[in-house]
PDB file of N, CA and C in Angstrom:
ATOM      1  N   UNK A   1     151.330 -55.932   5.732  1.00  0.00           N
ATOM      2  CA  UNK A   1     150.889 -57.085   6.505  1.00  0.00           C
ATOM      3  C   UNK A   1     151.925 -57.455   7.568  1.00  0.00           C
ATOM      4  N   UNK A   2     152.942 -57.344   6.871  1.00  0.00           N
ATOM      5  CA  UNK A   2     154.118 -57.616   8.138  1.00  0.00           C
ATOM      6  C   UNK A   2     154.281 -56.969   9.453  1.00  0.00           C
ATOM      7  N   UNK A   3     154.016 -55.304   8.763  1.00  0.00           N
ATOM      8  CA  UNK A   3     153.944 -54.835  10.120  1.00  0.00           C
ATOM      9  C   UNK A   3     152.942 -54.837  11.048  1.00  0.00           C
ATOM     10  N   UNK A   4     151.803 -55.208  10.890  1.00  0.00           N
ATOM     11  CA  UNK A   4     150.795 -55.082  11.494  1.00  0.00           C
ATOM     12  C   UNK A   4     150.904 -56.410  12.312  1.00  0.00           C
ATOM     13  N   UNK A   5     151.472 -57.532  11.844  1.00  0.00           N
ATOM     14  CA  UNK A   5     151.803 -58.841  12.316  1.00  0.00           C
ATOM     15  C   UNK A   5     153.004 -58.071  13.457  1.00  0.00           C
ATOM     16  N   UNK A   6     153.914 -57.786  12.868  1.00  0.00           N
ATOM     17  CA  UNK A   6     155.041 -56.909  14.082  1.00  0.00           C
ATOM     18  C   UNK A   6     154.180 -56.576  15.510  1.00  0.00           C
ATOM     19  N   UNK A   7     153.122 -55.329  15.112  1.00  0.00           N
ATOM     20  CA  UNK A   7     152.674 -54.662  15.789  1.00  0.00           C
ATOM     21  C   UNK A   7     151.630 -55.607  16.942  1.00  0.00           C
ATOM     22  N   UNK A   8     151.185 -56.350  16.107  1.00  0.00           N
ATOM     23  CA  UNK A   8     150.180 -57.508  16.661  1.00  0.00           C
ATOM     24  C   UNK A   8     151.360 -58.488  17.946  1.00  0.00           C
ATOM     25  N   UNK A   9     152.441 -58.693  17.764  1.00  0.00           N
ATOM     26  CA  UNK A   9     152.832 -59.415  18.578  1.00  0.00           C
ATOM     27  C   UNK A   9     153.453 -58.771  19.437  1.00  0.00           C
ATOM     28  N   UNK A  10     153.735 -57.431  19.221  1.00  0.00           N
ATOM     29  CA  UNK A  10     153.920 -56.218  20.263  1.00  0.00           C
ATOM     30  C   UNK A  10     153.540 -56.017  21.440  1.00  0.00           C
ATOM     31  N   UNK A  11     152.161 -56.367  20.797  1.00  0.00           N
ATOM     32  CA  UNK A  11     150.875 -55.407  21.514  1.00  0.00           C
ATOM     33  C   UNK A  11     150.891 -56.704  22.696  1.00  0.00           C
ATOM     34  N   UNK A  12     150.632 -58.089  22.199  1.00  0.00           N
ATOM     35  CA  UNK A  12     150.803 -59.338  22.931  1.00  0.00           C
ATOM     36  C   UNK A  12     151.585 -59.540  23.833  1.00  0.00           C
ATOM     37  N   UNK A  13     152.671 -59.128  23.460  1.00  0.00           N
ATOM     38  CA  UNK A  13     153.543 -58.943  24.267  1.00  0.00           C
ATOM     39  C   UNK A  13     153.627 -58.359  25.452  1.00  0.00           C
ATOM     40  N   UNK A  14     152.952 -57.362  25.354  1.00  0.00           N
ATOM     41  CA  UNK A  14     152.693 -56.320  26.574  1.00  0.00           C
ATOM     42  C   UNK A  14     151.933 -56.151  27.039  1.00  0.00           C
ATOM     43  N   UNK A  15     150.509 -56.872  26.746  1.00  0.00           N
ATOM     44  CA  UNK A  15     149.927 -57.238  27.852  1.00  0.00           C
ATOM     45  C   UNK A  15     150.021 -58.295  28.494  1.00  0.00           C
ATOM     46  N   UNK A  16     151.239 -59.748  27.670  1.00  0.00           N
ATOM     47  CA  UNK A  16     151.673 -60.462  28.598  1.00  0.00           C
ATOM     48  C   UNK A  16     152.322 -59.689  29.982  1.00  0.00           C
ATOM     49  N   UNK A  17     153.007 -59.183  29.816  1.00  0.00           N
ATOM     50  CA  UNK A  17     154.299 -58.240  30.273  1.00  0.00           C
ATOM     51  C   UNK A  17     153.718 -57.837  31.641  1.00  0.00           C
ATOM     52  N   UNK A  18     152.125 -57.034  31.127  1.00  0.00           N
ATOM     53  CA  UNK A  18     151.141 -56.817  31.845  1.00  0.00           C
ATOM     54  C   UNK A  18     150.828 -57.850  33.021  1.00  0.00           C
ATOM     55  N   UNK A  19     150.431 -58.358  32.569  1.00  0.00           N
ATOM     56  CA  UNK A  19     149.790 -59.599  33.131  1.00  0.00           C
ATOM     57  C   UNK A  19     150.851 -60.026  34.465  1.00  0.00           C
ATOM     58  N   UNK A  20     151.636 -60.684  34.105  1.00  0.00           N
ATOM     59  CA  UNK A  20     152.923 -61.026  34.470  1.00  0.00           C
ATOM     60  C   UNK A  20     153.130 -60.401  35.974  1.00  0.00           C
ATOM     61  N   UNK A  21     153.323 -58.994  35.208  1.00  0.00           N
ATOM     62  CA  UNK A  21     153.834 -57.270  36.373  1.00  0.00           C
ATOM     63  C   UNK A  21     152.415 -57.692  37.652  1.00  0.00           C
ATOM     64  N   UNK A  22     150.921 -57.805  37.017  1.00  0.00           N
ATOM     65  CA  UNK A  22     149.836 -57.653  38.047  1.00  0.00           C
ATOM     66  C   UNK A  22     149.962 -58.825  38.942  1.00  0.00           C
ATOM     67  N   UNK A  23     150.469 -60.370  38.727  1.00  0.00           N
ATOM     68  CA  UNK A  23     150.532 -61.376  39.241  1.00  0.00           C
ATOM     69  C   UNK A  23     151.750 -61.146  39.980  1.00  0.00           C
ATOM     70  N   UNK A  24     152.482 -60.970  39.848  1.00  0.00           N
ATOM     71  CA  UNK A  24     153.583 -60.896  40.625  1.00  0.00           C
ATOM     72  C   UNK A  24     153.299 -59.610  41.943  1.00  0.00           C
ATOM     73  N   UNK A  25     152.901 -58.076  41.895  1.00  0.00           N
ATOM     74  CA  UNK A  25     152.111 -57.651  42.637  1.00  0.00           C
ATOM     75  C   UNK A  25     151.238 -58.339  43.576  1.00  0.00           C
ATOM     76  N   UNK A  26     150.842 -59.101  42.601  1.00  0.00           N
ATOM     77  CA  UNK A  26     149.590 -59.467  43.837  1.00  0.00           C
ATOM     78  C   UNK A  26     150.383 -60.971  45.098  1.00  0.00           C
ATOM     79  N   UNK A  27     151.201 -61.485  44.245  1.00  0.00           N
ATOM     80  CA  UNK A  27     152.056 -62.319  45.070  1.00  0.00           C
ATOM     81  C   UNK A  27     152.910 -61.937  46.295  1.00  0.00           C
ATOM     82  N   UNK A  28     153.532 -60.684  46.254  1.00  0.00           N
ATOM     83  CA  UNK A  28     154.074 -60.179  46.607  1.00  0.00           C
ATOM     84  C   UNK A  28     153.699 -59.156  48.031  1.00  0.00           C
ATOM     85  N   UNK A  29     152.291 -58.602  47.608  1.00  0.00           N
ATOM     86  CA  UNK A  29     151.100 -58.438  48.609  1.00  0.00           C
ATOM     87  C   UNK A  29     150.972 -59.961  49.142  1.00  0.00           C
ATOM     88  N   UNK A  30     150.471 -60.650  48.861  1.00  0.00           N
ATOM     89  CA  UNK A  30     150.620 -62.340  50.041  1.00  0.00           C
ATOM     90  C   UNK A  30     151.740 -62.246  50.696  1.00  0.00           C
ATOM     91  N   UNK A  31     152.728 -62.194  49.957  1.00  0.00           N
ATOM     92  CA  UNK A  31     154.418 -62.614  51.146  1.00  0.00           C
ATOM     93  C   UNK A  31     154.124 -61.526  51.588  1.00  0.00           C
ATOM     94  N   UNK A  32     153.674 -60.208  51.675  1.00  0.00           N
ATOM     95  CA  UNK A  32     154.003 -59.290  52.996  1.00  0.00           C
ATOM     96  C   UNK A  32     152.852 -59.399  53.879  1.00  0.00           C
ATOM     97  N   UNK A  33     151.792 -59.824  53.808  1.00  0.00           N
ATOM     98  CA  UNK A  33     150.800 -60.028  54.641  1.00  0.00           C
ATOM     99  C   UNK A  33     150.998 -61.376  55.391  1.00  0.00           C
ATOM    100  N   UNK A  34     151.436 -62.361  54.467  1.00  0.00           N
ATOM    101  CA  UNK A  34     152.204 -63.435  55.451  1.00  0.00           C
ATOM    102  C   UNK A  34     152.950 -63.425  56.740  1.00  0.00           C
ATOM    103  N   UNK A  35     153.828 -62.166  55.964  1.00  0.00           N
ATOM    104  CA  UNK A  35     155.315 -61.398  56.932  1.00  0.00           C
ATOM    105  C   UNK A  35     154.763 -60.949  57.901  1.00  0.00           C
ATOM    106  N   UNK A  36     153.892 -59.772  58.030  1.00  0.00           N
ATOM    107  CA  UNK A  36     153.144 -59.301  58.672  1.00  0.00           C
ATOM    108  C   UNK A  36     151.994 -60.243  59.669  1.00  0.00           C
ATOM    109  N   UNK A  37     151.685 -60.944  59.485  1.00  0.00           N
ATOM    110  CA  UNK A  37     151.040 -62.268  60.060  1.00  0.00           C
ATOM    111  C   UNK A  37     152.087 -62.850  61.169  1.00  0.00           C
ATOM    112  N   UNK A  38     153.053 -63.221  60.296  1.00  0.00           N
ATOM    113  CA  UNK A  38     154.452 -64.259  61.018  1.00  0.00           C
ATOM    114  C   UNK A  38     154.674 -63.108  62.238  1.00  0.00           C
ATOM    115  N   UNK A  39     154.589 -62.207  62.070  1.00  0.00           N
ATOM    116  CA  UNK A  39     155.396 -61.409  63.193  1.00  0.00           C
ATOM    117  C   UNK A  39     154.840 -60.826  64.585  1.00  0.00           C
ATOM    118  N   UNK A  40     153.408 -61.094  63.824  1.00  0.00           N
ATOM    119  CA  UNK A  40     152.389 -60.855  64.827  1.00  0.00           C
ATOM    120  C   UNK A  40     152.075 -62.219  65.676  1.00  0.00           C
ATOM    121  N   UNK A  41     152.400 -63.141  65.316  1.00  0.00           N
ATOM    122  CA  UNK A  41     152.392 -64.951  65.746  1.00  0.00           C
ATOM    123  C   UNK A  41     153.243 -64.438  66.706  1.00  0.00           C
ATOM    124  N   UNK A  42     154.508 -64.308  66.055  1.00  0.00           N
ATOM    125  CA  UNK A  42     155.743 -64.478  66.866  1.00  0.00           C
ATOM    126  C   UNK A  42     155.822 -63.158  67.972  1.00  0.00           C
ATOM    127  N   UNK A  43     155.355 -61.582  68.439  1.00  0.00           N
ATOM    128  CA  UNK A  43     154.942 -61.452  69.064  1.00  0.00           C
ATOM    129  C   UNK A  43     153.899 -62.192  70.053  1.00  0.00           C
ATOM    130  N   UNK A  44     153.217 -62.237  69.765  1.00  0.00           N
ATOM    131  CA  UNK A  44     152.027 -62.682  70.898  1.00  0.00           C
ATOM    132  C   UNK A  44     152.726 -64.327  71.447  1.00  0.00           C
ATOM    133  N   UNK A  45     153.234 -65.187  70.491  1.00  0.00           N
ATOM    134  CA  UNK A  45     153.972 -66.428  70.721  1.00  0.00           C
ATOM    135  C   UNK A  45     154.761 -65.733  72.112  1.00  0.00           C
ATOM    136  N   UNK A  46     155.380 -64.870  71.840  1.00  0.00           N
ATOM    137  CA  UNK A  46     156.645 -64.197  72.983  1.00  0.00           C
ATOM    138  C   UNK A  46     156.093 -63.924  74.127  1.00  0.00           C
ATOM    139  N   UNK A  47     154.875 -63.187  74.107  1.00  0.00           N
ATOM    140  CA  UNK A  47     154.230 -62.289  74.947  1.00  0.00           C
ATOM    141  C   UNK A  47     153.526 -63.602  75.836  1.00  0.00           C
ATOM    142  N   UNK A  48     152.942 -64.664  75.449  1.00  0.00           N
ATOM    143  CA  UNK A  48     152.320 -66.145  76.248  1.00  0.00           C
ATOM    144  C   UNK A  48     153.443 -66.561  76.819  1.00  0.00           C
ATOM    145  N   UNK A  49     154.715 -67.037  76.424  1.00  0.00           N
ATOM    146  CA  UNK A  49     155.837 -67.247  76.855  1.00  0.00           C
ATOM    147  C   UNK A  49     156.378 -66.839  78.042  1.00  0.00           C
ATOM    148  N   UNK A  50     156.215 -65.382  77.972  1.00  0.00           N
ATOM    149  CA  UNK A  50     156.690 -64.836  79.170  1.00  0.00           C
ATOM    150  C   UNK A  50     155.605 -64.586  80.350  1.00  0.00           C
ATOM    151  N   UNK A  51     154.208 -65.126  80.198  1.00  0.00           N
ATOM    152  CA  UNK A  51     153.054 -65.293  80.907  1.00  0.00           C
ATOM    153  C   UNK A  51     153.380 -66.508  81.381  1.00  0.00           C
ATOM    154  N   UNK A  52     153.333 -67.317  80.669  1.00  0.00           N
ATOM    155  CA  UNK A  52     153.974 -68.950  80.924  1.00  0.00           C
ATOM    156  C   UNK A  52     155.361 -69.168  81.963  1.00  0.00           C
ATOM    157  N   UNK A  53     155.976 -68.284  81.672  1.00  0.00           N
ATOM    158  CA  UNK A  53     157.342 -68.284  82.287  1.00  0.00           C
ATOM    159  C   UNK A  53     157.293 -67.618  84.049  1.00  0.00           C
ATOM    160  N   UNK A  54     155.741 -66.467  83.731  1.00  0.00           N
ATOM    161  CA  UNK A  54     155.331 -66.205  85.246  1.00  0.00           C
ATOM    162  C   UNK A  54     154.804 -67.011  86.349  1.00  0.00           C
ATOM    163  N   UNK A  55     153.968 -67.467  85.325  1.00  0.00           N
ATOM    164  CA  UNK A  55     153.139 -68.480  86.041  1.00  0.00           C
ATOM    165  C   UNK A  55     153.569 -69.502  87.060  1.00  0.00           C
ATOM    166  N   UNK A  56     154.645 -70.162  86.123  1.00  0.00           N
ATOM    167  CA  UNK A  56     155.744 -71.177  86.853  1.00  0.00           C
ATOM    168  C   UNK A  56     156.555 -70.655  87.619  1.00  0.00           C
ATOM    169  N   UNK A  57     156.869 -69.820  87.354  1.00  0.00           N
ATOM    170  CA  UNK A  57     157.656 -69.060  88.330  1.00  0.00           C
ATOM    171  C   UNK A  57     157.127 -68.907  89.864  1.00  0.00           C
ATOM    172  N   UNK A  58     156.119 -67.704  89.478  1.00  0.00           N
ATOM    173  CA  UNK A  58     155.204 -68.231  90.905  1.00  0.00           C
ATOM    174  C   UNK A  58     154.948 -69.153  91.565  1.00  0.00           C
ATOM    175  N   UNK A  59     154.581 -70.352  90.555  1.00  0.00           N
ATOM    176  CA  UNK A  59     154.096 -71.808  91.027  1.00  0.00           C
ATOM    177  C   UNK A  59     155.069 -72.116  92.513  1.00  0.00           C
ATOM    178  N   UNK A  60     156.518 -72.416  91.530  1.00  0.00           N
ATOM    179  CA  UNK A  60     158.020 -72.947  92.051  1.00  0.00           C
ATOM    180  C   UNK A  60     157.841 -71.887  93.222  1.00  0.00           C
ATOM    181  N   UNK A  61     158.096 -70.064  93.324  1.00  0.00           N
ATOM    182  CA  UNK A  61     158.156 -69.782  94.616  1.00  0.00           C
ATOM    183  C   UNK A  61     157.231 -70.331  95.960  1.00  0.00           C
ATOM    184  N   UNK A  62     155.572 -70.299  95.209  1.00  0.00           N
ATOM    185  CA  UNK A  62     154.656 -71.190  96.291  1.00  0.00           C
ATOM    186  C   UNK A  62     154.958 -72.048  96.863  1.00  0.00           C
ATOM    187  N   UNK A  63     155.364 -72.838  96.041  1.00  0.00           N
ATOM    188  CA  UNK A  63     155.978 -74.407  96.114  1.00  0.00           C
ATOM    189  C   UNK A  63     156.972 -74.395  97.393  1.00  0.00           C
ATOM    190  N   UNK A  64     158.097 -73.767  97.128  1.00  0.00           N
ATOM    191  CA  UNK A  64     159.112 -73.259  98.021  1.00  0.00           C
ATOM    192  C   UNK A  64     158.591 -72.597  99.072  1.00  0.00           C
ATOM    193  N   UNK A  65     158.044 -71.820  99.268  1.00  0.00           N
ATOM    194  CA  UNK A  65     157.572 -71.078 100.167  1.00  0.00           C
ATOM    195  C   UNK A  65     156.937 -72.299 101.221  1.00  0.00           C
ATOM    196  N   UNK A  66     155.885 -72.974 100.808  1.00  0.00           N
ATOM    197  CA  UNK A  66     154.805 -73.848 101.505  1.00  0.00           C
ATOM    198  C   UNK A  66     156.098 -74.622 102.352  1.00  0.00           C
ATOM    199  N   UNK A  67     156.809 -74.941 101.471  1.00  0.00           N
ATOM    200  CA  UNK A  67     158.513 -76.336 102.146  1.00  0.00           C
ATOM    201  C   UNK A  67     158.752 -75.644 103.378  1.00  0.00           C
ATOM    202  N   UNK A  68     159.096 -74.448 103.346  1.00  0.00           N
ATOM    203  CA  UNK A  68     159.724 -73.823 103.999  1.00  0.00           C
ATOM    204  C   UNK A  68     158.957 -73.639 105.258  1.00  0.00           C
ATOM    205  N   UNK A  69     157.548 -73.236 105.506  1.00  0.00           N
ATOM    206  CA  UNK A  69     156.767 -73.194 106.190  1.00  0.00           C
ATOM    207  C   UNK A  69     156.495 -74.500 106.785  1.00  0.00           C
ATOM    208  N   UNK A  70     156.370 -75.622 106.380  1.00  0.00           N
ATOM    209  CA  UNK A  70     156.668 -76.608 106.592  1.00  0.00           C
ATOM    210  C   UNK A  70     157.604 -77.076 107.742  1.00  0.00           C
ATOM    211  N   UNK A  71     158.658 -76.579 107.503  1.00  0.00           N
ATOM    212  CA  UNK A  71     159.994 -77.078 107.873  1.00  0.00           C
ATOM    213  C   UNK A  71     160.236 -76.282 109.168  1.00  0.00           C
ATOM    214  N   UNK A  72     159.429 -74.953 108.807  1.00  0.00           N
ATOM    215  CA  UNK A  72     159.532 -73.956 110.818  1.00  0.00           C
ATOM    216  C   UNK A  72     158.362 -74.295 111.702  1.00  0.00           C
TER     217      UNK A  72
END
């Protein structure tokens, strides 16, 4: 009886163990798809930025340009 009680909390054991190992997997798949997410934000975040950064840019030369024309 004892051992089968042994064996019985063994067995429990390891498919806690189990269990445990598959949850953590699957957590772990989230943080890298997160990661993978975050980085793709933060690309394209970069990539608007430096669209943004044209834009104005241009703006300010127009801007300048028109003064200048202005002024001859």
């Amino acid at each position: 009886m004892s051992r089968q009680r042994f064996l019985k909390e063994q067995f429990e054991l390891l498919a806690f163990f189990e269990e445990q190992t598959a949850r953590e997997k699957r957590l772990e798949g989230i943080i890298n798809q997160n990661v993978q997410f975050m980085n793709q934000c933060s690309l394209t975040m970069e990539k608007m930025n430096n669209i943004l950064r044209k834009l104005m840019g241009d703006g300010e030369g127009e801007g300048e340009g028109e003064g200048t024309r202005a002024e001859a």
